[in-house]
N, C-alpha and C. Protein backbone atom coordinates (compact mmCIF):
# COMPACT_ATOMS: atom_id res chain seq x y z
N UNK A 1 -17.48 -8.96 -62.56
CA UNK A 1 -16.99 -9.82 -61.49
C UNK A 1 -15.84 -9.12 -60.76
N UNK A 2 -15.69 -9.23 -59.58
CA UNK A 2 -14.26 -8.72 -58.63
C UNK A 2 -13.23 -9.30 -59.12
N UNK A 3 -12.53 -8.69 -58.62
CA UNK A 3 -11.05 -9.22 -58.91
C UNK A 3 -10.49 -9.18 -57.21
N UNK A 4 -10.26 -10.91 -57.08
CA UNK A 4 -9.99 -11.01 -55.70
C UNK A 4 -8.46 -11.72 -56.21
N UNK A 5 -7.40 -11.65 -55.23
CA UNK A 5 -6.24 -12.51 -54.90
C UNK A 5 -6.47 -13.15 -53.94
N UNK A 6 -5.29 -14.24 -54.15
CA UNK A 6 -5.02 -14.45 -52.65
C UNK A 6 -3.65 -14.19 -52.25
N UNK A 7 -3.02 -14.03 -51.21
CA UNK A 7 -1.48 -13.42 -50.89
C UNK A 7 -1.44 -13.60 -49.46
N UNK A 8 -0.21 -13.48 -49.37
CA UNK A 8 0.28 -14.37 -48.21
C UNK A 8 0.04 -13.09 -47.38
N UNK A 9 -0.14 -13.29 -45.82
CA UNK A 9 -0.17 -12.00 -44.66
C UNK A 9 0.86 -11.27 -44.94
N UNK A 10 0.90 -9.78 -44.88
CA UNK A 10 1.91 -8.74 -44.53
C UNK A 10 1.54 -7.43 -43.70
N UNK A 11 2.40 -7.34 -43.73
CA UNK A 11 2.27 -5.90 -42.51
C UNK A 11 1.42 -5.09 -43.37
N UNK A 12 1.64 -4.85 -44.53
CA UNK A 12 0.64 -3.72 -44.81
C UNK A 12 -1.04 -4.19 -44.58
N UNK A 13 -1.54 -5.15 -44.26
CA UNK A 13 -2.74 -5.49 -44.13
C UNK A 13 -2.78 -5.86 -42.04
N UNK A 14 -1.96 -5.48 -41.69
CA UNK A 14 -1.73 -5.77 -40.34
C UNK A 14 -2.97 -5.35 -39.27
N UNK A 15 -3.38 -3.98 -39.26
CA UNK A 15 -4.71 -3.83 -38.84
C UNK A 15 -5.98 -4.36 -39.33
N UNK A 16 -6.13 -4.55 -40.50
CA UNK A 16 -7.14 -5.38 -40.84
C UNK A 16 -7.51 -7.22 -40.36
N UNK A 17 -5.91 -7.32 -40.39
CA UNK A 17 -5.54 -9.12 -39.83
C UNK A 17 -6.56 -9.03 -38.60
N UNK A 18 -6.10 -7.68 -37.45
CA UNK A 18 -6.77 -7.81 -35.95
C UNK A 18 -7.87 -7.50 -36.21
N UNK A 19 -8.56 -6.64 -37.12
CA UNK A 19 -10.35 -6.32 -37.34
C UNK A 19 -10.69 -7.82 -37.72
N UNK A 20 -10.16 -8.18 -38.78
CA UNK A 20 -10.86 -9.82 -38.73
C UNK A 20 -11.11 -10.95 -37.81
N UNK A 21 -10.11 -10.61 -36.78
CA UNK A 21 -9.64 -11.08 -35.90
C UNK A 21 -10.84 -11.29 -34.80
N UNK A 22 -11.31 -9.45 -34.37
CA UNK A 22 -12.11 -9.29 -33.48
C UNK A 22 -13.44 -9.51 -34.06
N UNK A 23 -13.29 -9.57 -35.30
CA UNK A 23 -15.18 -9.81 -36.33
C UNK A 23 -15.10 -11.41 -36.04
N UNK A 24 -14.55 -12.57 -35.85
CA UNK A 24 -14.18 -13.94 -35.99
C UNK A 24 -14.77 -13.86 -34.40
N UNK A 25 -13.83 -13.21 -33.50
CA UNK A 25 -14.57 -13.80 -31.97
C UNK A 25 -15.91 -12.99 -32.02
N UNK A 26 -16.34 -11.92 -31.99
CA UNK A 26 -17.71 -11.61 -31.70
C UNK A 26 -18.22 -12.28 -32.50
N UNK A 27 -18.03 -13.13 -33.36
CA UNK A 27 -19.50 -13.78 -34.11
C UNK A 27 -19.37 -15.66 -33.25
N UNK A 28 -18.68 -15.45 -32.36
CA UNK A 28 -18.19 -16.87 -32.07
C UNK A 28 -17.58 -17.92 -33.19
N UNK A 29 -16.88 -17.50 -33.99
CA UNK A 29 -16.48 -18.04 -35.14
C UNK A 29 -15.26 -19.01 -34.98
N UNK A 30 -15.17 -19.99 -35.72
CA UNK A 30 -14.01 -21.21 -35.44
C UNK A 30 -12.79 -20.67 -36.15
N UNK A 31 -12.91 -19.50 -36.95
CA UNK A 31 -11.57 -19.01 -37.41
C UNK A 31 -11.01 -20.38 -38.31
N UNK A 32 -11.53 -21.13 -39.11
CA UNK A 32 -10.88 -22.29 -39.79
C UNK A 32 -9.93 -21.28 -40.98
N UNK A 33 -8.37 -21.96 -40.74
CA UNK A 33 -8.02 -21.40 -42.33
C UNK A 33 -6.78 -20.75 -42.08
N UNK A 34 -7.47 -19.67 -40.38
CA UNK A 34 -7.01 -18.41 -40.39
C UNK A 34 -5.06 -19.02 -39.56
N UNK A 35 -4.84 -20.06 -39.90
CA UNK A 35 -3.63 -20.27 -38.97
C UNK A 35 -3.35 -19.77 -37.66
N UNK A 36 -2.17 -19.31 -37.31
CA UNK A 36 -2.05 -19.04 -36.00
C UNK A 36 -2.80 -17.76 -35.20
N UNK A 37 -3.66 -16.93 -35.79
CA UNK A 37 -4.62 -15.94 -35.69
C UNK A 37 -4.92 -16.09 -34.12
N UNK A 38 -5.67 -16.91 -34.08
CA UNK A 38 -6.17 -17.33 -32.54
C UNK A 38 -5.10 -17.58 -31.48
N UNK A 39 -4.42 -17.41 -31.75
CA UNK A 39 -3.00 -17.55 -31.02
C UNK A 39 -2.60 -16.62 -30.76
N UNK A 40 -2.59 -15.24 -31.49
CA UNK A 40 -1.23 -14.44 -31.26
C UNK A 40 -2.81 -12.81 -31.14
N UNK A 41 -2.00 -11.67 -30.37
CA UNK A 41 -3.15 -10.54 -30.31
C UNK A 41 -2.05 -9.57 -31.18
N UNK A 42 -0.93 -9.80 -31.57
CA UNK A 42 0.04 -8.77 -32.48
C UNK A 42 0.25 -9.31 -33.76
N UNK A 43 -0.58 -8.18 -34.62
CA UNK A 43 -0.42 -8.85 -36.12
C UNK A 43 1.21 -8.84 -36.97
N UNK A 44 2.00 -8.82 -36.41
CA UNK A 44 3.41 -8.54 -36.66
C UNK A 44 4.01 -10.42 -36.51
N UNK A 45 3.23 -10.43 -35.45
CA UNK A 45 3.71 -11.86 -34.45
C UNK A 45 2.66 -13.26 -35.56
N UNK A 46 1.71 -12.70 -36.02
CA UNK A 46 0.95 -13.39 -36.68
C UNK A 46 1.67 -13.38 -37.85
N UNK A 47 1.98 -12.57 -38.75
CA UNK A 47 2.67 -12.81 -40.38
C UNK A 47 4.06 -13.21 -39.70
N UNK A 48 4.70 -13.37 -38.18
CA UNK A 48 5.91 -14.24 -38.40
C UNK A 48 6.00 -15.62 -38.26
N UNK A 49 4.69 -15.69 -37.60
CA UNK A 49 5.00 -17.03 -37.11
C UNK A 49 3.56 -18.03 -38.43
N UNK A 50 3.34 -16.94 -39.62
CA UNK A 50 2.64 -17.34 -40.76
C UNK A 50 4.03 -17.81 -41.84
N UNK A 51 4.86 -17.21 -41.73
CA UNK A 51 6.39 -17.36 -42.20
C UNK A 51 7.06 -18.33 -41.60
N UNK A 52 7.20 -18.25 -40.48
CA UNK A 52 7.97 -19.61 -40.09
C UNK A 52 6.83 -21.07 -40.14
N UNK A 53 6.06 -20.83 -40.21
CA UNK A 53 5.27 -21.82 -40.48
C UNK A 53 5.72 -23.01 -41.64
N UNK A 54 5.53 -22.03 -42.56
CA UNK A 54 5.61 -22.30 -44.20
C UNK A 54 6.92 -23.33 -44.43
N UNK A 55 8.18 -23.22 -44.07
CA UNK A 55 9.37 -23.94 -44.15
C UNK A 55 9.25 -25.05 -43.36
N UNK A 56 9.43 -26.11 -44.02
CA UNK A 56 9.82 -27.57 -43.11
C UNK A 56 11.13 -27.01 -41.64
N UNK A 57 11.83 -26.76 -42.40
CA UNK A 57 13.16 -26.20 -41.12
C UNK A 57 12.91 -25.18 -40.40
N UNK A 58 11.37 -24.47 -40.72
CA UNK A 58 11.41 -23.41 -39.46
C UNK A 58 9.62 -23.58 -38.79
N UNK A 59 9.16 -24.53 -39.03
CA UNK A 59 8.17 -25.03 -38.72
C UNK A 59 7.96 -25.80 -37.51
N UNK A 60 7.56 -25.00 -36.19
CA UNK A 60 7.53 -25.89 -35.05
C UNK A 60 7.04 -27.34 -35.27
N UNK A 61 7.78 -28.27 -33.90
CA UNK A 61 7.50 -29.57 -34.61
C UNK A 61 6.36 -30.20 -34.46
N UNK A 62 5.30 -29.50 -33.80
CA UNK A 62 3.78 -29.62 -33.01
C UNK A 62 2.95 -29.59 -34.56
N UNK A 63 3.62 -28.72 -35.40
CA UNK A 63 2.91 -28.47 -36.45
C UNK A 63 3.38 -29.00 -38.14
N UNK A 64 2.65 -28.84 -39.05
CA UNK A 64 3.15 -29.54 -40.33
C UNK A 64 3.35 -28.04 -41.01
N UNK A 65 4.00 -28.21 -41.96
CA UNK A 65 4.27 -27.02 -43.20
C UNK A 65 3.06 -26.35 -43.60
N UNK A 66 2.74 -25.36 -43.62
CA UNK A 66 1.49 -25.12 -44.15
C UNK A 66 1.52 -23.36 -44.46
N UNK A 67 0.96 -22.97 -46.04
CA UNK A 67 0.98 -21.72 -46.33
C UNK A 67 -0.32 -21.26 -46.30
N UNK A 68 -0.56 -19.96 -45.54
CA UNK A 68 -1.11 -18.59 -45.26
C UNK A 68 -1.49 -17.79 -46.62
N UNK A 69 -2.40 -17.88 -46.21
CA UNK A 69 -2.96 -16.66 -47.59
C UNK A 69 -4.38 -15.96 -46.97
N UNK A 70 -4.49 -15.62 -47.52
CA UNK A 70 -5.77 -14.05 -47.21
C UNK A 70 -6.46 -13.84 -48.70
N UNK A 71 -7.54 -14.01 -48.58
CA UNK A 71 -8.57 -13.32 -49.64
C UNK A 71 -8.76 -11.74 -49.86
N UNK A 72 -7.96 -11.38 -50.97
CA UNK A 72 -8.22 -9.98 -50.67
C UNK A 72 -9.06 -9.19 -52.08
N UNK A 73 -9.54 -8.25 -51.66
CA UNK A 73 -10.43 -7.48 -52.70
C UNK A 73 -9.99 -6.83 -53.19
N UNK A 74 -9.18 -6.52 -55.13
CA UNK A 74 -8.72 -5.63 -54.90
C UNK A 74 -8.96 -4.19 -55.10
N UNK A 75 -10.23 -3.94 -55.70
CA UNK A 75 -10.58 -2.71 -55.57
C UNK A 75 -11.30 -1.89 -54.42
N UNK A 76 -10.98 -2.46 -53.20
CA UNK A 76 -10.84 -1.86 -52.00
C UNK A 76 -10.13 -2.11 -51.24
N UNK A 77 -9.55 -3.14 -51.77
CA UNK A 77 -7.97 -3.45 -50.84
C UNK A 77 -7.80 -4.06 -49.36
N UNK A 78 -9.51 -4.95 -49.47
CA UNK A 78 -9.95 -4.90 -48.17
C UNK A 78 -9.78 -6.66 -48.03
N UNK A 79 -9.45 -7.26 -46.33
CA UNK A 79 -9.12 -9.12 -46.49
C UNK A 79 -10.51 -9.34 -46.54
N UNK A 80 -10.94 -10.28 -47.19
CA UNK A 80 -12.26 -10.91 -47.00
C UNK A 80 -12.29 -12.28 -46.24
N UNK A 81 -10.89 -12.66 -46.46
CA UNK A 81 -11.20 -14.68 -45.59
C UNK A 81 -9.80 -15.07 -45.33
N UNK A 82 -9.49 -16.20 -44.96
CA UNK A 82 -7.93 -16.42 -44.84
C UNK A 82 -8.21 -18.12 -45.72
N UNK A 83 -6.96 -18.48 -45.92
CA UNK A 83 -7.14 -20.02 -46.24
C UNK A 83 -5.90 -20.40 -46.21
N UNK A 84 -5.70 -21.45 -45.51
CA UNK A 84 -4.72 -22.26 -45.09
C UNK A 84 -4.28 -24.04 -46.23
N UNK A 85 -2.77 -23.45 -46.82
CA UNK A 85 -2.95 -24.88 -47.59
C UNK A 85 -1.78 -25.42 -46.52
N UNK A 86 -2.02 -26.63 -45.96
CA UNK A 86 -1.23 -27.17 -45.45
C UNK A 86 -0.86 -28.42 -46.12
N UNK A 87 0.51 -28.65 -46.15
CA UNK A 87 1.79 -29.41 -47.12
C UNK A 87 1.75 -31.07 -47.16
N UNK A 88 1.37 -31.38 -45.96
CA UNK A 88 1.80 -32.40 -45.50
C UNK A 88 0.92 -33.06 -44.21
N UNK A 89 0.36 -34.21 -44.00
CA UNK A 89 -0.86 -34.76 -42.65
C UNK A 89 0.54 -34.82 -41.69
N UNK A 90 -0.05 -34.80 -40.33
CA UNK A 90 0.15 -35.48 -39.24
C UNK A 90 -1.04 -36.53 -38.70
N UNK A 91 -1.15 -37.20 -37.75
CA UNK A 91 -2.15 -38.00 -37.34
C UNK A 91 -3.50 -37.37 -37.78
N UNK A 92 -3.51 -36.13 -36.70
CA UNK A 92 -5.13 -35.57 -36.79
C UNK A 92 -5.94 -34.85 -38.10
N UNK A 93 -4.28 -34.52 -39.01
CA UNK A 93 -4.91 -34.09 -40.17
C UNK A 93 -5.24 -34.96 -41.06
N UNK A 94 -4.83 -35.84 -41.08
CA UNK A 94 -4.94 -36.61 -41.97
C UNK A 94 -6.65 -37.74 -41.68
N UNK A 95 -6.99 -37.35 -40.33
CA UNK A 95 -8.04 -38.00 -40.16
C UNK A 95 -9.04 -36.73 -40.14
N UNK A 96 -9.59 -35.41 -39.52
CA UNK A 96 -10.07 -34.51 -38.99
C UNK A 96 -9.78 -33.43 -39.83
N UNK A 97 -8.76 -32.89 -39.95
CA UNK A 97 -8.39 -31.64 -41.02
C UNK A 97 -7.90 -31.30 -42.52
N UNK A 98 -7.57 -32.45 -42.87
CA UNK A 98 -7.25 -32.06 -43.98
C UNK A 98 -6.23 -31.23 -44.52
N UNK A 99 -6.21 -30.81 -45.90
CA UNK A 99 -5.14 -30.25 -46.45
C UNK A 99 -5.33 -29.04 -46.23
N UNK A 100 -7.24 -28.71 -46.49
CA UNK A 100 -7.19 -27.00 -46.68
C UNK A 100 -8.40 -26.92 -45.76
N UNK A 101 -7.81 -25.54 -44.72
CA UNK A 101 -9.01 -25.08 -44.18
C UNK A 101 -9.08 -23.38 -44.57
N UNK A 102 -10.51 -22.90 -44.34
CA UNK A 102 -10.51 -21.68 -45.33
C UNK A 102 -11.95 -20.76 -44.28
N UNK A 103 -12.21 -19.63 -43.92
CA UNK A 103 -13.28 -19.31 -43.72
C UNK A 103 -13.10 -17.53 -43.77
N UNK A 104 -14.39 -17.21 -44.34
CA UNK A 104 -14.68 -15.99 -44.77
C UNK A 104 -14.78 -15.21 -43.39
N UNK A 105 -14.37 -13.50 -43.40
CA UNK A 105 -14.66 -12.95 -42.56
C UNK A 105 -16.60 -12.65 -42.33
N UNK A 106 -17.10 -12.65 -40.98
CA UNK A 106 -18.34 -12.51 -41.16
C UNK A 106 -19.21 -12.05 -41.72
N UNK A 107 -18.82 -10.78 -41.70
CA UNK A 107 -19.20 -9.43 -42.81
C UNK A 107 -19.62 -9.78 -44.35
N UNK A 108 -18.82 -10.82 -44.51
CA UNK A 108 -18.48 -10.83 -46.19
C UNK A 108 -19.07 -12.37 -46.70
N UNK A 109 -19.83 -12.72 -45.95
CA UNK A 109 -20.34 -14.15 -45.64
C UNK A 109 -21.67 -14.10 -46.75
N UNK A 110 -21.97 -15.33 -47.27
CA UNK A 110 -22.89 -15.69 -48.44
C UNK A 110 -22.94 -15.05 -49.26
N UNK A 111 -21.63 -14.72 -49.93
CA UNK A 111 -21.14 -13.52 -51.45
C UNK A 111 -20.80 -14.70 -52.22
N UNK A 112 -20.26 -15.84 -51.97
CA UNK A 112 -19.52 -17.05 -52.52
C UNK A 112 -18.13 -16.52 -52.91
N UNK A 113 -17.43 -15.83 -51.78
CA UNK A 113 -15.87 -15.61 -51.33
C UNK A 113 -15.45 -16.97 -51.34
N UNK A 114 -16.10 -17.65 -50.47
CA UNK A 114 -15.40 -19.42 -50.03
C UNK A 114 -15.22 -19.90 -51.06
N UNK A 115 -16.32 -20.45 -51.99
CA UNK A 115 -16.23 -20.89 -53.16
C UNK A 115 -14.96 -20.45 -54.21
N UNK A 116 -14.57 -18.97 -54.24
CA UNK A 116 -13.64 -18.48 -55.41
C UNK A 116 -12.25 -18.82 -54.43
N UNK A 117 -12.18 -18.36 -52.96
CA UNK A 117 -11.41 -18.63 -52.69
C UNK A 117 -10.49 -20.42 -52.42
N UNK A 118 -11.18 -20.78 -52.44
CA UNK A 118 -11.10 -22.39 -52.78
C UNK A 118 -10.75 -22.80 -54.01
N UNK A 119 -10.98 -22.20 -55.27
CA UNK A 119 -11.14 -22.57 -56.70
C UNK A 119 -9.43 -21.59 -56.67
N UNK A 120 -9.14 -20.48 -56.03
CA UNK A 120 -8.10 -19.95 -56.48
C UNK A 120 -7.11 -21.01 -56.13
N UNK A 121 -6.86 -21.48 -54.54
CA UNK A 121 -6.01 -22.26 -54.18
C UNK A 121 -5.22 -23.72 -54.96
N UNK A 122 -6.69 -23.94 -55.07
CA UNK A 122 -6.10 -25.52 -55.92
C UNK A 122 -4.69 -25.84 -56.82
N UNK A 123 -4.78 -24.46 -57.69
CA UNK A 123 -3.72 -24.22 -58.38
C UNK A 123 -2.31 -24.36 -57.58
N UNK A 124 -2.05 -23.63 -56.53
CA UNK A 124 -0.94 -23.50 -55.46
C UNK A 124 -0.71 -24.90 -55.24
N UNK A 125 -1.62 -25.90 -54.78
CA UNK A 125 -1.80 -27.18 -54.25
C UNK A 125 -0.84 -28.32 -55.05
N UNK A 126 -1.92 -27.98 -56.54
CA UNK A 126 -0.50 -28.59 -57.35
C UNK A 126 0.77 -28.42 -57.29
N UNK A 127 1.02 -27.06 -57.53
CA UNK A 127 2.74 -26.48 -57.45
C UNK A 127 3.36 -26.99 -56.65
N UNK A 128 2.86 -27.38 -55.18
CA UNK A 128 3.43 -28.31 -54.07
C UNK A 128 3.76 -29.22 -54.37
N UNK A 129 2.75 -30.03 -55.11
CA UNK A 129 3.03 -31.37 -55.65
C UNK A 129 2.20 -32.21 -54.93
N UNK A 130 0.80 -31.85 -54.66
CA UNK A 130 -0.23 -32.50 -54.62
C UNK A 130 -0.66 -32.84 -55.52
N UNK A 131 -1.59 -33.69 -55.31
CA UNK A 131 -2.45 -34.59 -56.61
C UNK A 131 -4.14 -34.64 -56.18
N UNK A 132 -4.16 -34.30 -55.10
CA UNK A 132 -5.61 -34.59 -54.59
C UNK A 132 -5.33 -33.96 -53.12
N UNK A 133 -6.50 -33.48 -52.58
CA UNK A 133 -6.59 -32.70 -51.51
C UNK A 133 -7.81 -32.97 -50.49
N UNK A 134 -8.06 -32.97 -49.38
CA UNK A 134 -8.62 -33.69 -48.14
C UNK A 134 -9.18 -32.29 -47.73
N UNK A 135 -10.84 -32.20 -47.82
CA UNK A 135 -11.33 -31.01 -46.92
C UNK A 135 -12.22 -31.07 -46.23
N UNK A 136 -12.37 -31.19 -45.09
CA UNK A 136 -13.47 -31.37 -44.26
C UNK A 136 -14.46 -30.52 -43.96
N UNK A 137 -15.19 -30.88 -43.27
CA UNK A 137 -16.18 -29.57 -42.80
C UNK A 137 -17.62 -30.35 -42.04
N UNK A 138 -17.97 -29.44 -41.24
CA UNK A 138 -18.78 -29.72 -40.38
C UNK A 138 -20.29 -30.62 -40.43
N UNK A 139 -20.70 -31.65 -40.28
CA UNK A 139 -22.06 -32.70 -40.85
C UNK A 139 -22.71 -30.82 -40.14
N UNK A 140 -23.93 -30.70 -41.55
CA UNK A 140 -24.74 -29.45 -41.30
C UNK A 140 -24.11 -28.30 -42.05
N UNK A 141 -22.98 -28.15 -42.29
CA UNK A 141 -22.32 -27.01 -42.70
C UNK A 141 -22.53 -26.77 -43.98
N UNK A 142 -23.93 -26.91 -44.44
CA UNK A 142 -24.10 -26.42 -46.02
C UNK A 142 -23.35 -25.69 -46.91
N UNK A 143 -23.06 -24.38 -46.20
CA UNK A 143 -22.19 -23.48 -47.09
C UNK A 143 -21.39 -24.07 -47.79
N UNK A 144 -20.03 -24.53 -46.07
CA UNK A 144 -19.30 -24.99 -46.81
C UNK A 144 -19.08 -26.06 -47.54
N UNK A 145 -19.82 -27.28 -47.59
CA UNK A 145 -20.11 -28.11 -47.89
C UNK A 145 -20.67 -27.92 -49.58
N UNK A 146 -21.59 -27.06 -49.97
CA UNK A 146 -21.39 -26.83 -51.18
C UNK A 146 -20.70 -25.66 -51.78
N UNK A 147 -19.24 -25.13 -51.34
CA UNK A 147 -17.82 -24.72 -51.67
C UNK A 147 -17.38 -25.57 -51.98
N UNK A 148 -17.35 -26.55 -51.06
CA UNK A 148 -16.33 -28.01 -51.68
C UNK A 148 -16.86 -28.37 -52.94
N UNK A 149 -18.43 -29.24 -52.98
CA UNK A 149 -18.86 -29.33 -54.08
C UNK A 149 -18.48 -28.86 -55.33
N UNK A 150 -18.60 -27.49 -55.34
CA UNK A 150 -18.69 -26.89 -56.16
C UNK A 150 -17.14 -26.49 -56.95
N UNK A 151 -16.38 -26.90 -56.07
CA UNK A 151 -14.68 -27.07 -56.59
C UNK A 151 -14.26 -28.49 -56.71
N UNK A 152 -15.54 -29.80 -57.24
CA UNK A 152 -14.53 -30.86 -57.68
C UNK A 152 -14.63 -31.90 -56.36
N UNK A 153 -15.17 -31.88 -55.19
CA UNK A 153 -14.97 -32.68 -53.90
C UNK A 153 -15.86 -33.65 -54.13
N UNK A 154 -15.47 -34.84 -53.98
CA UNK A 154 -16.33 -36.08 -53.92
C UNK A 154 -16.16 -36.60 -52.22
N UNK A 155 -17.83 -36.48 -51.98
CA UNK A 155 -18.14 -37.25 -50.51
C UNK A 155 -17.18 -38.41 -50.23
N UNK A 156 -16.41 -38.75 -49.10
CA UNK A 156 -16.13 -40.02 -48.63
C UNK A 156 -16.26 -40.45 -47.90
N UNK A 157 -16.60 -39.81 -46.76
CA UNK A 157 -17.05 -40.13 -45.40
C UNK A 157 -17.46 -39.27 -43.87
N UNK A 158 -18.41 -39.48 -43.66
CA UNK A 158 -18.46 -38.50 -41.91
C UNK A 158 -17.75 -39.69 -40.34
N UNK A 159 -17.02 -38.77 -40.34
CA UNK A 159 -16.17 -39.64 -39.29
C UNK A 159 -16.61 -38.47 -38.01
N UNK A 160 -16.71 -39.03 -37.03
CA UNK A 160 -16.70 -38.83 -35.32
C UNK A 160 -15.15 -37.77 -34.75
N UNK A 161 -15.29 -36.64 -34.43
CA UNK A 161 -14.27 -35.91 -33.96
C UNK A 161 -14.35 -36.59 -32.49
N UNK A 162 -13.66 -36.72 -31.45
CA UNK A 162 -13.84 -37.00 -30.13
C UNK A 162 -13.77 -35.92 -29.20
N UNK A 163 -12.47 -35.03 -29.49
CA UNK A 163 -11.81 -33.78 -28.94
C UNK A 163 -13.09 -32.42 -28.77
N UNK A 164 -13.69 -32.46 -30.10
CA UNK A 164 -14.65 -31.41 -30.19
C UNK A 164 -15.66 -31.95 -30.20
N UNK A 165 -15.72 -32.84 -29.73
CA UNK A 165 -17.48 -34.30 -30.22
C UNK A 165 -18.71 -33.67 -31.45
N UNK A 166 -17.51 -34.18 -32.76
CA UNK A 166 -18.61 -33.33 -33.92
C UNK A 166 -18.14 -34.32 -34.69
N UNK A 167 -19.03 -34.45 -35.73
CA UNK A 167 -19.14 -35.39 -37.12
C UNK A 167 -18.64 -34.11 -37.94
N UNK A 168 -17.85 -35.45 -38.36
CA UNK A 168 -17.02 -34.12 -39.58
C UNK A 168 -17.09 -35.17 -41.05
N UNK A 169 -17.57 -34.30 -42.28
CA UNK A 169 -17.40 -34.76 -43.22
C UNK A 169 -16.38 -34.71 -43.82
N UNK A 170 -15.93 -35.28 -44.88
CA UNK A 170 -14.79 -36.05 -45.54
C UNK A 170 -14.91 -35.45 -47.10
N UNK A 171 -14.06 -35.08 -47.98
CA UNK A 171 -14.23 -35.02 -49.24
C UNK A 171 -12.67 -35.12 -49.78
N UNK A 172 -13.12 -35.46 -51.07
CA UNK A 172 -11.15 -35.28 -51.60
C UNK A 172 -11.46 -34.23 -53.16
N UNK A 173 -10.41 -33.73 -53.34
CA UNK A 173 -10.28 -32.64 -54.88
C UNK A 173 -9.25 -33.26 -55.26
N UNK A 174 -9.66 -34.41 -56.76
CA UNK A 174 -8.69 -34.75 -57.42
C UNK A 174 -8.04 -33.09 -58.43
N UNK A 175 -6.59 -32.94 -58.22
CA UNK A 175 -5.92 -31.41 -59.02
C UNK A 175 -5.79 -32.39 -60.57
């Protein structure tokens, strides 16, 4: 079996951040997970504003607390996915997003990365001082849909997005 981590963005993985980056838009990919990625074209600007994220006191106020991590391989040293644990709901997360969003780079897609990388997190989740965790994902989205499964998620509901007009399913991970 690999030996994958997960670890927070740093400069030493900085060109790889933007190869994932540009593998995410040419596949038309939603980038779920990947935090401010889609936002920023300087991977410097991405692990800072993955850092200021993380702190309640340095956390713009548009946004909730939420830690950055990267799936990485380590006997090639290469990112495979990003996954996002975020701390705390605001309105939309708490209806639409959830605690954790997570998605594999394209390349590295139906290895069951999602799955380990999901099973690694949970642990972190607790340390926060969660007790149970909210993950959504797309009505159709098999994959991920059995990732969740397969880490503990019990169905609760497909609710109506309006913004993106998509049915999004509902699950919770009692930790």
């Amino acid at each position: 079996m690999e030996e994958l981590i997960l670890q927070r963005p740093t400069a030493e993985y900085a060109q790889q951040i933007m190869e994932c980056k540009k593998e995410y838009l040419a596949a038309d990919s939603s980038m779920d997970g990947c935090g401010p990625l889609r936002r920023t074209d300087d991977p410097m600007e991405y692990i800072q504003k993955c850092d200021l994220e993380e702190s309640p006191e340095t956390c713009p106020a548009e946004l909730v607390p939420a830690t950055q991590f990267m799936l990485v391989r380590k006997a090639d040293n290469k990112v495979l996915g990003f996954l996002q644990v975020r701390h705390e709901f605001n309105d939309y997360l708490s209806k639409f997003g959830g605690h954790i969003g997570y998605s594999v780079r394209p390349c590295e897609r139906r290895k069951g990365y999602a799955k380990q990388m999901l099973q690694m997190a949970l642990p972190y989740c607790r340390e926060i001082g969660l007790d149970q965790v909210l993950i959504t994902c797309m009505d159709g989205n098999l994959g991920s849909e059995k990732t969740i499964l397969a880490n503990g998620g019990v169905y609760e509901s497909t609710i109506h997005e309006p913004n993106e007009n998509m049915d999004l399913k509902r699950f919770w991970i009692t930790l």
